[in-house]
Protein backbone atom coordinates (compact mmCIF):
# COMPACT_ATOMS: atom_id res chain seq x y z
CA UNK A 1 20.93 -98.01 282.53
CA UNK A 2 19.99 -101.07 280.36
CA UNK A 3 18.56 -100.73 276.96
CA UNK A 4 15.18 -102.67 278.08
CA UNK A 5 14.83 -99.38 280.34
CA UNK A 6 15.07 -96.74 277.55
CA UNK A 7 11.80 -98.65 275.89
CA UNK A 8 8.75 -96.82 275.26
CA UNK A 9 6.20 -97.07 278.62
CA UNK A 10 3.50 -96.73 276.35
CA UNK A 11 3.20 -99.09 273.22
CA UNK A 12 3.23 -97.50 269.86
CA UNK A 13 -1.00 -98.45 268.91
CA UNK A 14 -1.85 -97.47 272.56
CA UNK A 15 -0.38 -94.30 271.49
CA UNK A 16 -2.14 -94.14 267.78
CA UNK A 17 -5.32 -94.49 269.58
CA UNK A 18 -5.09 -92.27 271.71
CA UNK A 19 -4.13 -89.72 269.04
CA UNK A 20 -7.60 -90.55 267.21
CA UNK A 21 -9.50 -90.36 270.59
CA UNK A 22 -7.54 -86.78 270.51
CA UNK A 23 -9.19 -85.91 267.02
CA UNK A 24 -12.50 -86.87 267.92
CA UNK A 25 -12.31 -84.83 271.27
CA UNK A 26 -11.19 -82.28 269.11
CA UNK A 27 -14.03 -82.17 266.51
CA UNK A 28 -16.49 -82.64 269.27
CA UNK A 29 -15.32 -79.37 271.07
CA UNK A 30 -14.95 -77.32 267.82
CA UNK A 31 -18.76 -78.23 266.96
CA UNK A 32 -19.80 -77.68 270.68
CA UNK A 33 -18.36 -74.21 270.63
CA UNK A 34 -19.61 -73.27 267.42
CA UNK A 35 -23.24 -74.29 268.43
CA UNK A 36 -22.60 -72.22 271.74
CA UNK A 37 -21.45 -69.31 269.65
CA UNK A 38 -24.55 -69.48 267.01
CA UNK A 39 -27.15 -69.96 270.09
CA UNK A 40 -25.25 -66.58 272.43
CA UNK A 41 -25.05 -64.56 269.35
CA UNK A 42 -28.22 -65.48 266.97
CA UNK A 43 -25.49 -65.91 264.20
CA UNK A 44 -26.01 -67.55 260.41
CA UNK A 45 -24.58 -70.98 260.73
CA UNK A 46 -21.49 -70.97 259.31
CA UNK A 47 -22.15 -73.71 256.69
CA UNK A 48 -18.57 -74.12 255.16
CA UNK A 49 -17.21 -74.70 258.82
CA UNK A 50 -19.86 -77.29 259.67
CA UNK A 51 -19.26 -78.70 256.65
CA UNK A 52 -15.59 -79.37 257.15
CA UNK A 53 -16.04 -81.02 260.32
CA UNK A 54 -18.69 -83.35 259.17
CA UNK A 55 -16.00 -84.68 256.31
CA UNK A 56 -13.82 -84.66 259.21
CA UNK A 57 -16.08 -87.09 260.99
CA UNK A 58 -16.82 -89.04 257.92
CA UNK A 59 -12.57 -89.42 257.08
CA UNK A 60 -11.69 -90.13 260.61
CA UNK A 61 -14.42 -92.55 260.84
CA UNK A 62 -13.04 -94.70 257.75
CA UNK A 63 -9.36 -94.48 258.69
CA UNK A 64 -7.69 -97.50 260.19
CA UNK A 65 -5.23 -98.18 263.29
CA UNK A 66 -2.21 -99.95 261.63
């Protein structure tokens, strides 16, 4: 086998990005099943939670692909 067959399929930003789509999917499940949970079991919202997943929103939103 050549070298030029050993190269990466995917390119290194296609990759990045994907890994941020990944964190977003991520934070939108965690908040979807925390809502679920609250609504099934009449629980307190768990403020601290919430609260770390908004900042989570807020950093991921501001960080750049390089």
């Amino acid at each position: 086998m050549d070298d030029k067959d050993e190269k990466p399929v995917v390119p290194g930003q296609l990759k990045t990005f994907y890994g941020y789509i990944g964190i977003i999917r991520n934070i939108q499940l965690q908040s979807t099943c925390c809502f679920k949970y609250i609504t099934k079991y009449n629980a307190d919202k768990p403020h601290e939670y919430t609260d770390i997943l908004d900042k989570e929103k807020t950093v991921g939103g501001s960080r750049q692909m390089h």
